[in-house]
Protein backbone atom coordinates (compact mmCIF):
# COMPACT_ATOMS: atom_id res chain seq x y z
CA UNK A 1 0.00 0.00 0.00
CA UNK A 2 0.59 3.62 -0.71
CA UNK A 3 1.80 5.86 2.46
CA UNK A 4 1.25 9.51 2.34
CA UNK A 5 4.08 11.50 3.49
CA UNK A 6 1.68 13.13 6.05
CA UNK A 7 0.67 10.04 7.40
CA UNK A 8 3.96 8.83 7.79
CA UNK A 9 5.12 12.34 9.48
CA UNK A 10 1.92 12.33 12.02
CA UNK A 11 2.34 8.01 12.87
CA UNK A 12 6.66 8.81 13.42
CA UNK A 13 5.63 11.52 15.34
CA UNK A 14 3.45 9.06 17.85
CA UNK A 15 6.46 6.71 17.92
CA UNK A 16 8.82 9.12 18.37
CA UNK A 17 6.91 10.71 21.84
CA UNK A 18 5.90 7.49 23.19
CA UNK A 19 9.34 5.81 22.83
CA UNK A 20 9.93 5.25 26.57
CA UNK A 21 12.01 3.03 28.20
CA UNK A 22 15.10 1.60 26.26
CA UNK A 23 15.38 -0.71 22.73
CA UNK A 24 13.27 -3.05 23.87
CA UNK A 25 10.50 -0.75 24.37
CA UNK A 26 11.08 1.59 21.50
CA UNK A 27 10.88 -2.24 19.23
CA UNK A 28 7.80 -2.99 21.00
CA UNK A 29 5.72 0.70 20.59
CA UNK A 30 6.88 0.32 16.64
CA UNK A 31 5.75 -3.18 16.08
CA UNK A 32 2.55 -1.91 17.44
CA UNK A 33 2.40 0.95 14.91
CA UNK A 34 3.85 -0.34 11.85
CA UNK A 35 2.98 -3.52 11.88
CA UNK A 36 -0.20 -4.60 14.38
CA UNK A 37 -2.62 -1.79 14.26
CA UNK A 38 -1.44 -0.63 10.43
CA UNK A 39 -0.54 -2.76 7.27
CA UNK A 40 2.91 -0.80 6.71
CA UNK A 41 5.13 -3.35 6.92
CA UNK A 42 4.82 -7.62 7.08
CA UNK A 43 6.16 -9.29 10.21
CA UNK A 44 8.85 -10.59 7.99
CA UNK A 45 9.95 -7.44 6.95
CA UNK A 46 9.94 -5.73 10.41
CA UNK A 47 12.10 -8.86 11.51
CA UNK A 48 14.41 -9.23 8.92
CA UNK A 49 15.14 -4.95 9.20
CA UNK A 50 15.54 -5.56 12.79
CA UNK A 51 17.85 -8.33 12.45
CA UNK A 52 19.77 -6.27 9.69
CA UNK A 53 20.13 -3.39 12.61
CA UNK A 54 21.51 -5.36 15.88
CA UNK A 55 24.27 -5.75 13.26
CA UNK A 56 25.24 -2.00 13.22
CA UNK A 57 26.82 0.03 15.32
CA UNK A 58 24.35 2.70 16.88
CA UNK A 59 21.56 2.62 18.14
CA UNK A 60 19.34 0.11 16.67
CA UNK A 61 15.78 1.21 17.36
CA UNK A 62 16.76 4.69 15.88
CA UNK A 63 18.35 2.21 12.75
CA UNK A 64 15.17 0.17 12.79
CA UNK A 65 12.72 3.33 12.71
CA UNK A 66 14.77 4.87 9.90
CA UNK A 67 14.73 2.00 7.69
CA UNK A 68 11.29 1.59 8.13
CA UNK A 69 10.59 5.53 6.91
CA UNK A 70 12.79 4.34 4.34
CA UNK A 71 11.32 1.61 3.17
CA UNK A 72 8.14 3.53 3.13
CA UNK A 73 9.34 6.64 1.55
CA UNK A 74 12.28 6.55 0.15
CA UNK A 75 15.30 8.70 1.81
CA UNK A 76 13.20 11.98 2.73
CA UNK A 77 10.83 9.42 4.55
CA UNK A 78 14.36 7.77 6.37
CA UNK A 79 15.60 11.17 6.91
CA UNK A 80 12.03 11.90 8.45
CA UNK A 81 11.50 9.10 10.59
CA UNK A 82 14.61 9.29 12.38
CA UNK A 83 14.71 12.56 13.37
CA UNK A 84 10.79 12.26 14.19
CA UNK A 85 12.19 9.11 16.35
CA UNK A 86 15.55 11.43 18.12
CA UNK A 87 14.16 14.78 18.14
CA UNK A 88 11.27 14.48 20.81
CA UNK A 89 13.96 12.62 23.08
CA UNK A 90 16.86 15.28 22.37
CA UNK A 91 14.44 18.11 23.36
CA UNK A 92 13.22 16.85 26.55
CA UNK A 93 17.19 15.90 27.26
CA UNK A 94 18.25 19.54 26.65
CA UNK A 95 15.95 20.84 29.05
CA UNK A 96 16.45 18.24 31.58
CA UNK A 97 20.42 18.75 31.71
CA UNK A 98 19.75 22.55 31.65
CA UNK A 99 17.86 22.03 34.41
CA UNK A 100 20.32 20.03 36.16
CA UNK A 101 23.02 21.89 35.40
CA UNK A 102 21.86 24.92 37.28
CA UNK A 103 19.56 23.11 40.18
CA UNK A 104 21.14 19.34 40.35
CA UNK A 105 18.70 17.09 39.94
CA UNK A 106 15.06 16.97 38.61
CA UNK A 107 12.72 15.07 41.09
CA UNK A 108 9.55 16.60 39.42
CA UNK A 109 10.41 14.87 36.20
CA UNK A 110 11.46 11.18 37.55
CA UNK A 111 8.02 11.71 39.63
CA UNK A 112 5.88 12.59 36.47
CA UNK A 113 7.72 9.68 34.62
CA UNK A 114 7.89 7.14 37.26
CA UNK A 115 4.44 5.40 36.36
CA UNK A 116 5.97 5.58 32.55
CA UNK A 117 8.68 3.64 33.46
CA UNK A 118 6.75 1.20 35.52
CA UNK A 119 4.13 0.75 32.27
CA UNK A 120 7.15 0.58 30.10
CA UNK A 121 7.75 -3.00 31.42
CA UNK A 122 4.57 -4.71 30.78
CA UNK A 123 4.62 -2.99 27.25
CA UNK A 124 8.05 -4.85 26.40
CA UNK A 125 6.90 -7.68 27.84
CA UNK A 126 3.70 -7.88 25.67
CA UNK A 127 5.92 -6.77 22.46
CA UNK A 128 8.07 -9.54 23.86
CA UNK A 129 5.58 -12.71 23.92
CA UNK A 130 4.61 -11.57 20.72
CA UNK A 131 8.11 -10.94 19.10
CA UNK A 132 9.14 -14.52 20.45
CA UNK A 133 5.96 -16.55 18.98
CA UNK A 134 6.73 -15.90 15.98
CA UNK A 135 10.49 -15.59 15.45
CA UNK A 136 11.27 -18.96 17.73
CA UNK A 137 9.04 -20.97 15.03
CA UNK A 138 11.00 -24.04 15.73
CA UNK A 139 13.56 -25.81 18.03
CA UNK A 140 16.55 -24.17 17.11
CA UNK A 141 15.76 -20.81 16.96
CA UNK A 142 14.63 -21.48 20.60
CA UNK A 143 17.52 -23.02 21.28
CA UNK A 144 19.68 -19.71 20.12
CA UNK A 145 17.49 -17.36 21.92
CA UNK A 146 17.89 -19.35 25.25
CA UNK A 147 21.59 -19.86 24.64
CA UNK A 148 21.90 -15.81 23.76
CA UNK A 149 19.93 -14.97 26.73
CA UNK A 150 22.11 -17.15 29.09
CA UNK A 151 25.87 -15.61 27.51
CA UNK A 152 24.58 -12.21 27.81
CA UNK A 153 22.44 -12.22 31.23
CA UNK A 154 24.88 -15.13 33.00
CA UNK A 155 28.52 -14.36 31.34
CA UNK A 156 28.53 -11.39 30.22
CA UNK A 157 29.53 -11.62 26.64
CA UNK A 158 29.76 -9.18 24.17
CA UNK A 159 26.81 -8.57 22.10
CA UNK A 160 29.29 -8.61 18.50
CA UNK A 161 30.42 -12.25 19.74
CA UNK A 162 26.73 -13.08 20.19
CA UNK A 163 25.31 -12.28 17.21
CA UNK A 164 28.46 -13.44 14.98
CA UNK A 165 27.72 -16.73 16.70
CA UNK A 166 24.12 -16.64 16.30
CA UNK A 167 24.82 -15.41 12.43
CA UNK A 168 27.29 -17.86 11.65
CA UNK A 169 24.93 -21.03 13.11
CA UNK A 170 22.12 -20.24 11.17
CA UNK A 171 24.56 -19.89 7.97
CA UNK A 172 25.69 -23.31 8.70
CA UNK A 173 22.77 -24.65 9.40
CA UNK A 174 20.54 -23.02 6.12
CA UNK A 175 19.47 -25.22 3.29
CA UNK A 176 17.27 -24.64 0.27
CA UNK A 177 17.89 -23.20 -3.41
CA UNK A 178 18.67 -19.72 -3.93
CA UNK A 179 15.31 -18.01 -5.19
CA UNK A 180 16.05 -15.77 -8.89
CA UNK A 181 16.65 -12.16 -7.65
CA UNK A 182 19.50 -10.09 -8.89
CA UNK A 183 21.37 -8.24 -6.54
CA UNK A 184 20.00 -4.53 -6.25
CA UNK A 185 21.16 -2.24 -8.41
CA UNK A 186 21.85 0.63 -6.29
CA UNK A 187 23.91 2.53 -8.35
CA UNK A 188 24.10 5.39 -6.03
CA UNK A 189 25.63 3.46 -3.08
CA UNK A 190 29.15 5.16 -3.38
CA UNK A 191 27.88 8.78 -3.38
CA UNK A 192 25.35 7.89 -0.53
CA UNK A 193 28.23 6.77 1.44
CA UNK A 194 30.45 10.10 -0.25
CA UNK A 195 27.87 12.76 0.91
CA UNK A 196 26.94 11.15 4.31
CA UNK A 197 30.62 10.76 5.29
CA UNK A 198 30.74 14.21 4.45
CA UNK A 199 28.11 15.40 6.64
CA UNK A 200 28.84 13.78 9.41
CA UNK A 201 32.71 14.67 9.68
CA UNK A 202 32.13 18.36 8.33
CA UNK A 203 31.52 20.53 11.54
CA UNK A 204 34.19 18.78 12.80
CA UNK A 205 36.65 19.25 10.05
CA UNK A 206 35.13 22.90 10.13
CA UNK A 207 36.51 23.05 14.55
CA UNK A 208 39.42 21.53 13.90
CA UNK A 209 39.87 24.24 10.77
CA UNK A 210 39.35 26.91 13.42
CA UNK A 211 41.32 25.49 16.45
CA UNK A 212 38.70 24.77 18.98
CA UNK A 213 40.26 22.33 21.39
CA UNK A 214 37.69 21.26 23.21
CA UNK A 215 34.85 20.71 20.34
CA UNK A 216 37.11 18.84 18.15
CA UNK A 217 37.68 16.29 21.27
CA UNK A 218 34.02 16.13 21.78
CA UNK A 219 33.17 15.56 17.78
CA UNK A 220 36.33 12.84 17.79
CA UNK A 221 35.54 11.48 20.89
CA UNK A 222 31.70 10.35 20.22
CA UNK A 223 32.27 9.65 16.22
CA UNK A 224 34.44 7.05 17.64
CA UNK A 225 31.79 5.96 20.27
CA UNK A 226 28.93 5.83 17.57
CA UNK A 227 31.35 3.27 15.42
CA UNK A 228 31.59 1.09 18.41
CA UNK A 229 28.24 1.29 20.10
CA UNK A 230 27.49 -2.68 18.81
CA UNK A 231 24.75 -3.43 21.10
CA UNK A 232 22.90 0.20 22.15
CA UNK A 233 23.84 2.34 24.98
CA UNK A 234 24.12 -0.41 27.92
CA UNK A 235 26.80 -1.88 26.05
CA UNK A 236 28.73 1.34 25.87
CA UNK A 237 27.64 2.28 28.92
CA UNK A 238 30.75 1.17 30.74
CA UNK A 239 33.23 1.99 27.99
CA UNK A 240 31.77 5.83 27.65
CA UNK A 241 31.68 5.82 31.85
CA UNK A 242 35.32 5.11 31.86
CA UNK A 243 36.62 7.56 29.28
CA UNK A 244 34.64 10.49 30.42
CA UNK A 245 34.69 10.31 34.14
CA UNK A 246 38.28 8.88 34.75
CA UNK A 247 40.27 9.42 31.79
CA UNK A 248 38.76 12.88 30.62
CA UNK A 249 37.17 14.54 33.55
CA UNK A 250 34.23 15.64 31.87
CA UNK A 251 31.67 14.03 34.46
CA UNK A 252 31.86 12.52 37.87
CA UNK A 253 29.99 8.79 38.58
CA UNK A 254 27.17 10.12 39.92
CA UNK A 255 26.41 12.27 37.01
CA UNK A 256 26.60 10.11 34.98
CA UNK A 257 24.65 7.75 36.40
CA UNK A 258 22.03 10.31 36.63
CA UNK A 259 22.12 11.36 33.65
CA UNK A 260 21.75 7.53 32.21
CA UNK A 261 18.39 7.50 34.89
CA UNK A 262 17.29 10.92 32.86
CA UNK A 263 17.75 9.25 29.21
CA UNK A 264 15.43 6.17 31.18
CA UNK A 265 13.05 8.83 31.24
CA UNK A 266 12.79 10.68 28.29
CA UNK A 267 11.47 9.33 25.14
CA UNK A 268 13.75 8.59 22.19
CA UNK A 269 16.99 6.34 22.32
CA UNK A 270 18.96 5.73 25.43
CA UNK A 271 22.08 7.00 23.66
CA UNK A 272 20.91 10.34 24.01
CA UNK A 273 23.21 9.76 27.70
CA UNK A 274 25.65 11.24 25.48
CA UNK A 275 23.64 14.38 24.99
CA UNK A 276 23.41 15.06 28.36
CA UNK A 277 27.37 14.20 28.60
CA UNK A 278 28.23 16.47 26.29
CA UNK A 279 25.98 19.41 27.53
CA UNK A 280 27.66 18.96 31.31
CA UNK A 281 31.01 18.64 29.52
CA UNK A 282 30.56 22.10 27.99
CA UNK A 283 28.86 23.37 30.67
CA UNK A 284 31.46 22.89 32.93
CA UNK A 285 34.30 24.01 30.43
CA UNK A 286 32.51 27.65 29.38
CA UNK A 287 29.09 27.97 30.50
CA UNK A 288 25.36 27.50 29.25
CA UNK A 289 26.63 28.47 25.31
CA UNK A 290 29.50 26.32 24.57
CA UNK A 291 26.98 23.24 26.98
CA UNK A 292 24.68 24.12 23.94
CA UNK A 293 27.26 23.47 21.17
CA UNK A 294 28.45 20.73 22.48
CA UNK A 295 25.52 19.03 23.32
CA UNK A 296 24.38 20.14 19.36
CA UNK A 297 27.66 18.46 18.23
CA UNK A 298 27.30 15.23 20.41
CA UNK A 299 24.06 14.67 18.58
CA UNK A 300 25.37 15.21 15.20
CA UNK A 301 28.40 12.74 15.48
CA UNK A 302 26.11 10.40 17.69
CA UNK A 303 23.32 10.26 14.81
CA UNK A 304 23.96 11.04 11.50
CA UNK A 305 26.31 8.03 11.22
CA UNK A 306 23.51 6.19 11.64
CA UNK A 307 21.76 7.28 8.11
CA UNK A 308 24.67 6.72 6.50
CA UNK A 309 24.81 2.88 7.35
CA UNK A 310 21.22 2.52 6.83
CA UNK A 311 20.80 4.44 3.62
CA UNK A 312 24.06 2.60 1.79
CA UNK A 313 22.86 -0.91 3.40
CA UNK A 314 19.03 -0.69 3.13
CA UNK A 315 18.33 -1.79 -0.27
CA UNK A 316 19.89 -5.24 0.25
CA UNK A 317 18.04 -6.43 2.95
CA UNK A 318 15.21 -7.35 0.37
CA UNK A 319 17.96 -9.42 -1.93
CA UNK A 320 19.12 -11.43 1.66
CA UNK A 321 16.02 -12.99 2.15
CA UNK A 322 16.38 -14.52 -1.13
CA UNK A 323 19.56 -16.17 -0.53
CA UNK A 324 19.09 -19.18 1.93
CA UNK A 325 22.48 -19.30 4.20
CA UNK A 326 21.72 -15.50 4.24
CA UNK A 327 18.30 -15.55 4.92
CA UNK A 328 19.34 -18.25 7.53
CA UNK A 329 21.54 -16.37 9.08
CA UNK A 330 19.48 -13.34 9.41
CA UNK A 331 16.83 -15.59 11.04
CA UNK A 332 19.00 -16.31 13.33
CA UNK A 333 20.16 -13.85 14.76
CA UNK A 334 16.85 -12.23 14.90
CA UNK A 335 16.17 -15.28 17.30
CA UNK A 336 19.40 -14.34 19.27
CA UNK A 337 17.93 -10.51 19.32
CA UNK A 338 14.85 -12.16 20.92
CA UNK A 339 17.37 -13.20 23.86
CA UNK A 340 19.24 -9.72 23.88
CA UNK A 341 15.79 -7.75 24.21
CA UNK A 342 14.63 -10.49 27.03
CA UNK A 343 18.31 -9.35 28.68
CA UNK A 344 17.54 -5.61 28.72
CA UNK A 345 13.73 -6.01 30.11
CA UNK A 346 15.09 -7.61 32.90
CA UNK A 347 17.94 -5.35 33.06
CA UNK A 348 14.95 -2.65 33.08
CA UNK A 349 12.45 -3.76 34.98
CA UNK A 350 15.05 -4.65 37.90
CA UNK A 351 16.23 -0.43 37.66
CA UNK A 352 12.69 0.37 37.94
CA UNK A 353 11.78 -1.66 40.78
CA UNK A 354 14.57 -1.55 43.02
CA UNK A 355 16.47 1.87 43.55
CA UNK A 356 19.65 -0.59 44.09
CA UNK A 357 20.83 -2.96 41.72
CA UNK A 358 24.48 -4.09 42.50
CA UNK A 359 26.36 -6.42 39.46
CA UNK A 360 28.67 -9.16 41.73
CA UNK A 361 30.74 -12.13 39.90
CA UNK A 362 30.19 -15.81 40.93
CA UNK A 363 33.54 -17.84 39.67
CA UNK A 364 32.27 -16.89 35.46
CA UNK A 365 29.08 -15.93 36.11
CA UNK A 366 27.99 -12.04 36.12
CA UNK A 367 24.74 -11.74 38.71
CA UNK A 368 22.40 -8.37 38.80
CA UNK A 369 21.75 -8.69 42.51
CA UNK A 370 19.00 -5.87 43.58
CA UNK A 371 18.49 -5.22 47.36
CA UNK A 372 15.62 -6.27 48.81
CA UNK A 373 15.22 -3.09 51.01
CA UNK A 374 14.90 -0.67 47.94
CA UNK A 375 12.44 -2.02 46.62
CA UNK A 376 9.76 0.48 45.39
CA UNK A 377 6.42 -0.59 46.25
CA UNK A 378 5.32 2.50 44.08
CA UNK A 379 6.61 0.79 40.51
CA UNK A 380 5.39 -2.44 41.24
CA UNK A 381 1.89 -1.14 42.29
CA UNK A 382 1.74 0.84 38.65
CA UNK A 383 3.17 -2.04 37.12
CA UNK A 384 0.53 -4.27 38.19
CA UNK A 385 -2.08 -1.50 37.15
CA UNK A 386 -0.80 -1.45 34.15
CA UNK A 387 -0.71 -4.94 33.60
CA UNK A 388 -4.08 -5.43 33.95
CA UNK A 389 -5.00 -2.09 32.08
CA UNK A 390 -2.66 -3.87 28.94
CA UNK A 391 -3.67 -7.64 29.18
CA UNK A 392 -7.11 -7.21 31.48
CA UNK A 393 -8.92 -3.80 29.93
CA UNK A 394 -7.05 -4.15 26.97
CA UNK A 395 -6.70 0.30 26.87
CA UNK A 396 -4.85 2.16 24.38
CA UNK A 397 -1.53 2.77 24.60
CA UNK A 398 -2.13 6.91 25.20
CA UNK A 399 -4.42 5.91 27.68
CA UNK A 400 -2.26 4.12 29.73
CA UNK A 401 0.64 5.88 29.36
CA UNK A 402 -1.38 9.50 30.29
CA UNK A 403 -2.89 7.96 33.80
CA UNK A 404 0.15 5.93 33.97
CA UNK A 405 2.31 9.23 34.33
CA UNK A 406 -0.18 11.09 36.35
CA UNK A 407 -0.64 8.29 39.07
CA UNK A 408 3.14 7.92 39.33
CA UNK A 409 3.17 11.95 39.81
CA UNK A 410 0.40 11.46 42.59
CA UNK A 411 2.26 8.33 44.48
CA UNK A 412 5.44 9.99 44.54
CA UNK A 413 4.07 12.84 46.34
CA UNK A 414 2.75 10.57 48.83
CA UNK A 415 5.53 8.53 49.71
């Protein structure tokens, strides 16, 4: 079917405000839009682009959101829906770090978003059961997603290992002929790659040009972090921690673990942490105006990579699922994904209920341990309201997320 550009602006729009709560959430509210409550895209082809974007660096629900505008529109539609999907996010991120910058931290915003974060969970866990039925269609596929759950959640390994695992299995293990499709002809693949290059490394060709220090090492420092970011911002999340807090100086721990709590509760992906990094690491170097610029810059570096491995890689997704071992391989790993997402719900749902979550090793074994006396009874109680409101009432999602948000707002006054 035909999708008007407005249509596509307005629905991107919706996804891009209600992405809450991490990758696994973000996955979840588009697979609700794109593919459940509008014929836009075919479970197979919401897969498959998701399995094509846990192989890029970046962040892969911003990936997966610009394909999709992509694949609906053409490049303005990609170019669209991924700022539709960042934009909202970066916004409320600007004024949150302003805000902390000059007051510390924001309670009235982790109140009003509390009950979000608590609904957040049973929507990944719906998007989850549903994800999971249909991508673990047979024994080994199961078998992958149990065995990437267990590396990831038990061992620790890194996500690149996991899904070249996961990729190389189901290329092993693919059979069938080859169906007759030509590869793409996509004749403009160089100069998408020539002019995106070019955008992304121009203001920072322009600083170093003009001899500003400290921009140039913030538009080096994250265009090397967005080329390494396999697996979303909890993988980097320790990498980025070390460089800017001990190495560089930018941060200290504690702001940057707040300002990971404040990307938790802003919509958009979790890699806008490096937003607020940048902003504090300006802020602290020259005041409110060079905090702007280098928050501005941050979010260049940090996104526009990302159209330029989705624009020069997106037409070939298509041709893969015509070639078995491929097409194998791709199922697989979107089977292994299924593990990764169950990882970071957990991961999530254990932040949101517990104020305390302490990682300890056993001999190999990596354990989230959460303490028992921080639980808050105020996330579990929306959680289970929301649970029934999403499996029970069966509401919208606006709904829930709008009384959600304001019963959060009214518990934490109370407590």
């Amino acid at each position: 079917m035909t999708v008007t550009f407005p249509d596509l602006l307005r629905v991107f729009t919706r996804i891009g405000l209600l992405s809450f709560g991490g990758p696994a959430a973000q996955i979840a509210v588009m697979h609700r839009e794109l593919v459940e409550e509008r014929p836009w895209l075919t479970e197979q082809q919401f897969l498959s682009a998701l399995s094509f974007c846990m192989l890029l660096p970046g962040p892969e629900a911003m990936q997966l959101a610009t394909y999709c505008g992509w694949r609906l529109r053409g490049v303005p539609g990609g170019v669209a829906a991924g700022l539709l999907f960042v934009v909202p996010g970066a916004a409320f991120m600007l004024l949150l770090a302003t805000l902390y910058a000059m007051f510390g931290t924001v309670p009235i915003a982790q109140a009003l978003f509390l009950g979000i974060k608590a609904t957040v969970v049973i929507i990944v866990l719906q998007a989850l059961f549903k994800v999971a039925r249909k991508a673990l269609s047979d024994s080994r596929r199961r078998i992958t997603a149990v065995l990437s759950f267990v590396a990831i959640f038990l061992f620790a390994a890194p996500f690149p290992l996991i899904i070249g695992c996961a990729a190389l299995y189901g290329a092993m293990s693919g059979r069938g002929e080859a169906k007759p499709a030509p590869l793409p002809k996509h004749a403009n693949s160089m100069r998408t790659v020539a002019v995106w290059t070019a955008l992304w490394w121009a203001p920072v060709g322009a600083l170093m040009a003009t001899g500003h220090e400290f921009l140039t090492e913030i538009g080096l420092f994250f265009s090397k972090l967005a080329v390494v970011t396999f697996g979303g911002a909890y993988a980097v999340l320790a990498y980025m921690t070390q460089e800017v807090v001990q190495d560089r100086g930018w941060l200290t721990t504690p702001q940057m673990m707040d300002g990971l709590g404040l990307a938790e509760t802003t919509p958009g992906p979790l890699i806008l942490v490096t937003e607020f990094v940048g902003f504090l690491a300006g802020f602290s170097s020259g005041g409110m105006l060079l905090a702007a610029a280098a928050a501005a810059l941050t979010l260049w570096v940090t996104f526009v990579p990302c159209f330029l491995w989705i624009f020069a890689g997106a037409p070939y997704i298509e041709w893969i699922s015509t070639r078995p071992r491929l097409s194998a391989a791709l199922e697989s790993i979107t089977a292994a994904v299924v593990g990764v997402i169950l990882n970071l719900s957990l991961w999530f749902a254990a932040h949101v209920f517990f104020t305390e979550v302490t990682r300890m090793w056993l001999g190999p074994l990596r354990l989230f341990v959460p303490t028992p006396d921080t639980l808050d009874w105020r996330a579990v109680v929306l959680a289970v309201a929301a649970g029934i409101a999403v499996f029970g009432l069966r509401w919208g999602l606006l709904r829930i997320l709008a009384v959600s948000a304001l019963a959060g707002a009214v518990l934490s006054s109370l407590s």
